[in-house]
N, C-alpha and C. Protein backbone atom coordinates (compact mmCIF):
# COMPACT_ATOMS: atom_id res chain seq x y z
N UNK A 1 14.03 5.98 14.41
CA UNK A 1 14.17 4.55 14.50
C UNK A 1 13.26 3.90 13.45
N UNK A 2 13.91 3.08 12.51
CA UNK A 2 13.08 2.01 11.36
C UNK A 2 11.96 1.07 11.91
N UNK A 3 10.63 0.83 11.63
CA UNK A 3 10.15 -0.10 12.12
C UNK A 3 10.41 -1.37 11.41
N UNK A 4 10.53 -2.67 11.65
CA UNK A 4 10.46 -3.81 10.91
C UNK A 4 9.36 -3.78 10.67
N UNK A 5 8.59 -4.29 8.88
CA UNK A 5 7.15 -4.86 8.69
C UNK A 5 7.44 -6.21 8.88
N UNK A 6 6.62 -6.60 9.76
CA UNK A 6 6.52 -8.29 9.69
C UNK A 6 5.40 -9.01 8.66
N UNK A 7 5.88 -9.96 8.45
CA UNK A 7 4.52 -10.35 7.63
C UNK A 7 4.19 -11.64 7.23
N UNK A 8 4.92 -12.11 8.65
CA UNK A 8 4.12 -13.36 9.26
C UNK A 8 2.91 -13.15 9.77
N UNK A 9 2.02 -12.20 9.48
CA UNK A 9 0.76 -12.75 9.87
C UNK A 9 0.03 -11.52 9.27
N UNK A 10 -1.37 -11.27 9.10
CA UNK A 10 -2.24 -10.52 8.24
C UNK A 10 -1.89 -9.56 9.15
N UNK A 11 -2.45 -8.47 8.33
CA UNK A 11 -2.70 -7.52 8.69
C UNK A 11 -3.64 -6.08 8.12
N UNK A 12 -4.32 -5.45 9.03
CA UNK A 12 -5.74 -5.06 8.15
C UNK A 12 -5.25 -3.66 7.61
N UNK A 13 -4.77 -2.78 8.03
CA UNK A 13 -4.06 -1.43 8.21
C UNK A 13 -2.54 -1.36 8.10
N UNK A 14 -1.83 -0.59 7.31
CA UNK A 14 -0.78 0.00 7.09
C UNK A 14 -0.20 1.17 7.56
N UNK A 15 0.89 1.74 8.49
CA UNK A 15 1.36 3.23 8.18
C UNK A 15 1.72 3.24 6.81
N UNK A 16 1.81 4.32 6.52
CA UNK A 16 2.05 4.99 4.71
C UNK A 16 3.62 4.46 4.34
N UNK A 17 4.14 4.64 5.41
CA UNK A 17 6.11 4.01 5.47
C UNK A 17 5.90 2.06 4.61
N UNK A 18 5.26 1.80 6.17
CA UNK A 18 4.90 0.16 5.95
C UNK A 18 4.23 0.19 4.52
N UNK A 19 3.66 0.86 4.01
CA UNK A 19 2.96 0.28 2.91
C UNK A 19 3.85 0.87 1.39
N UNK A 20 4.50 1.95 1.73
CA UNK A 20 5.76 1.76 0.63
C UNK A 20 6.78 0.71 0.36
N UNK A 21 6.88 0.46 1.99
CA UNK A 21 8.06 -0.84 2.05
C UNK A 21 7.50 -2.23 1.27
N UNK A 22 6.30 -2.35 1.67
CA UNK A 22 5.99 -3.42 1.05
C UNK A 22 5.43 -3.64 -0.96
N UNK A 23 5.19 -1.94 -0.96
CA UNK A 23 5.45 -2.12 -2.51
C UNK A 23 6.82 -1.81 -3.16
N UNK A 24 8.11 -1.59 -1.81
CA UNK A 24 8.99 -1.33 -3.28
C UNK A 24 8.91 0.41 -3.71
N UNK A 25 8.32 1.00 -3.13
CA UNK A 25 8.53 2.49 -3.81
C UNK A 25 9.32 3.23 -2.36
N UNK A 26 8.55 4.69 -3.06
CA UNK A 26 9.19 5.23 -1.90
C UNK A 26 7.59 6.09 -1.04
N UNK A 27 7.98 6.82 0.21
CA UNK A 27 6.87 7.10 0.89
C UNK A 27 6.43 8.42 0.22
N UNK A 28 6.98 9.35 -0.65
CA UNK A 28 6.75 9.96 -1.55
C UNK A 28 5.57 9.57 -2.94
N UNK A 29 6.08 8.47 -2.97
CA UNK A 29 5.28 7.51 -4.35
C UNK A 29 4.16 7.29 -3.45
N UNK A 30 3.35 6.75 -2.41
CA UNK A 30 2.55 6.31 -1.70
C UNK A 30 1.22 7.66 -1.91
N UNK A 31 2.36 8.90 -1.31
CA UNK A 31 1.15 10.01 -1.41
C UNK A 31 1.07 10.14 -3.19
N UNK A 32 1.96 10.09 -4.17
CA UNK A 32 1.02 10.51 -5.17
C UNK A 32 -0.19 9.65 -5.21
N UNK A 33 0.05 8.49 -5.12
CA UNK A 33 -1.02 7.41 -5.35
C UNK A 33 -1.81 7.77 -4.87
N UNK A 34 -2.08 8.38 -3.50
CA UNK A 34 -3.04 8.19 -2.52
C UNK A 34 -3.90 9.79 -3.24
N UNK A 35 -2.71 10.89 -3.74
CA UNK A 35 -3.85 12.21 -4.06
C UNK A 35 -3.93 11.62 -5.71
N UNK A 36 -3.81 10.77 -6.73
CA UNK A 36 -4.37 10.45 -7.54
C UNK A 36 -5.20 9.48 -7.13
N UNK A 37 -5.99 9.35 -6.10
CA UNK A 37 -6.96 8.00 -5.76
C UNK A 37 -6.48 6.79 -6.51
N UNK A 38 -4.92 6.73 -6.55
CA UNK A 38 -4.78 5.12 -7.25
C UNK A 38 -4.64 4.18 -5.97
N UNK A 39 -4.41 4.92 -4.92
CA UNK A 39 -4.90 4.09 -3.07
C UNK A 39 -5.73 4.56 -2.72
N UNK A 40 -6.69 3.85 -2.30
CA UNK A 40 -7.16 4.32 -0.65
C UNK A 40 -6.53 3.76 0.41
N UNK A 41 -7.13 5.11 1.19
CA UNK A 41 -6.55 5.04 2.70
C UNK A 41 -7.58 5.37 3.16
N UNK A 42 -7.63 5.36 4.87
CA UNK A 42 -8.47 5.58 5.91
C UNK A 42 -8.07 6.76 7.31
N UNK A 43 -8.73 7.30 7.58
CA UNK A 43 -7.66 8.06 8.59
C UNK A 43 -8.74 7.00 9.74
N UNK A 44 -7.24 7.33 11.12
CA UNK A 44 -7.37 6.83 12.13
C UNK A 44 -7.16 7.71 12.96
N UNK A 45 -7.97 8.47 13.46
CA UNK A 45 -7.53 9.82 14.19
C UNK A 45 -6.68 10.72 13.01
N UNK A 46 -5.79 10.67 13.82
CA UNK A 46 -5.28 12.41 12.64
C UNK A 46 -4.15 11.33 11.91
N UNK A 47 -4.17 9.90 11.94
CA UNK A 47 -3.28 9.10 11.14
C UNK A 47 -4.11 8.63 9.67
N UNK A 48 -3.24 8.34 8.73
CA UNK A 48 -3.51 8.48 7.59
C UNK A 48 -2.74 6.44 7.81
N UNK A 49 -3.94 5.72 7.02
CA UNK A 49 -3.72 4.19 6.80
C UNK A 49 -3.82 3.12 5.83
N UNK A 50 -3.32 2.82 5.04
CA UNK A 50 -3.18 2.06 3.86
C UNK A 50 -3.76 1.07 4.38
N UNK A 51 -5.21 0.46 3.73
CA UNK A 51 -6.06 -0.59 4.03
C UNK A 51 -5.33 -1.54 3.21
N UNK A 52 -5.16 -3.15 3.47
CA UNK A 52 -3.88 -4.50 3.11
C UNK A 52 -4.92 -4.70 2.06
N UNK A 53 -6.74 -4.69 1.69
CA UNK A 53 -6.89 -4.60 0.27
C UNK A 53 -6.98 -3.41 -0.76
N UNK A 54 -6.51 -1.95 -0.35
CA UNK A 54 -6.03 -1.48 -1.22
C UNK A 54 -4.77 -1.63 -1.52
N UNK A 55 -4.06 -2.70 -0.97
CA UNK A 55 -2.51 -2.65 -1.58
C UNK A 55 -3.08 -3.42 -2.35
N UNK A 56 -3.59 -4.84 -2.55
CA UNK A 56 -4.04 -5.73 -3.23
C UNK A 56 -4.30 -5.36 -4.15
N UNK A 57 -5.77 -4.35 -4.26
CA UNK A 57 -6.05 -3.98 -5.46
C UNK A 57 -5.41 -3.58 -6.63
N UNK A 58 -4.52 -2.19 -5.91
CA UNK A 58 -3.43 -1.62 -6.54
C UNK A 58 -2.69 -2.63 -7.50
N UNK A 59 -2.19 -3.76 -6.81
CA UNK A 59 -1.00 -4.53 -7.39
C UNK A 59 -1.80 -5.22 -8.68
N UNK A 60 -2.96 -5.44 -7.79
CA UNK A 60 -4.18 -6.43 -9.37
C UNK A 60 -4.45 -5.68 -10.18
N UNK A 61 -4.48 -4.07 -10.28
CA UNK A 61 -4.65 -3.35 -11.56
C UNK A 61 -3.05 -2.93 -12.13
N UNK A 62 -2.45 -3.26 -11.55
CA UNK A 62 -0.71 -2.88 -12.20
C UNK A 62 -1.12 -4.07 -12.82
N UNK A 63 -1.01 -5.70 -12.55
CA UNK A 63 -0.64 -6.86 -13.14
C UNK A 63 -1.87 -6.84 -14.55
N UNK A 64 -2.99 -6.45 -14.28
CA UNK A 64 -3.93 -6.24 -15.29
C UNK A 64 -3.91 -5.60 -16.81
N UNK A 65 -2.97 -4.19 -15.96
CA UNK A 65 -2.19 -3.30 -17.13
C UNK A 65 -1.56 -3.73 -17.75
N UNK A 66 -0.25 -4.45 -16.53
CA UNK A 66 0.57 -4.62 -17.98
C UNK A 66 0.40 -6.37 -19.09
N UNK A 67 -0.64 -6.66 -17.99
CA UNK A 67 -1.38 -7.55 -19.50
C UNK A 67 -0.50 -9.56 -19.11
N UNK A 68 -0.43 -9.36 -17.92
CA UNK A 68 0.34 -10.16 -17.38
C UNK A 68 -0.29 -10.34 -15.85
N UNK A 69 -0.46 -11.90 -16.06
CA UNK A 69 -0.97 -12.65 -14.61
C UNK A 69 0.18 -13.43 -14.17
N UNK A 70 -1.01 -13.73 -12.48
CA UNK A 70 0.00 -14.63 -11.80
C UNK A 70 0.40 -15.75 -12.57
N UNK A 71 1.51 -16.23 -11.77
CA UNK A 71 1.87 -17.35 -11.92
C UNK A 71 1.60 -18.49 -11.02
């Protein structure tokens, strides 16, 4: 069964699924990131958790790279 991410409202922690969905990749792409330390994560018990400012970060060193800010 799919979970919906909602995102009407913050949130501090990610499953690895939820945090692909919300970049757009796949949950495959999540772990390279995560064993090239281009994420951190946190374990929560024997769960593995995408912290909502390492997605941040992530996205602020992609936009940095490619040499292009917000709008």
């Amino acid at each position: 069964m799919k979970r919906e991410v909602s995102l009407d409202r913050p949130r501090v922690l990610y499953r690895v699924e939820e945090a692909a969905e919300l970049l757009s990749v796949s949950r495959n792409r999540i772990y390279e990131l995560i064993r090239s330390n281009q994420l951190r994560t946190v374990q929560v018990g024997s769960s593995r958790r995408v912290p909502a400012r390492s997605l941040d970060e992530y996205v602020a060193r992609l936009l940095r790279g490619s040499g292009r800010g917000t709008t």
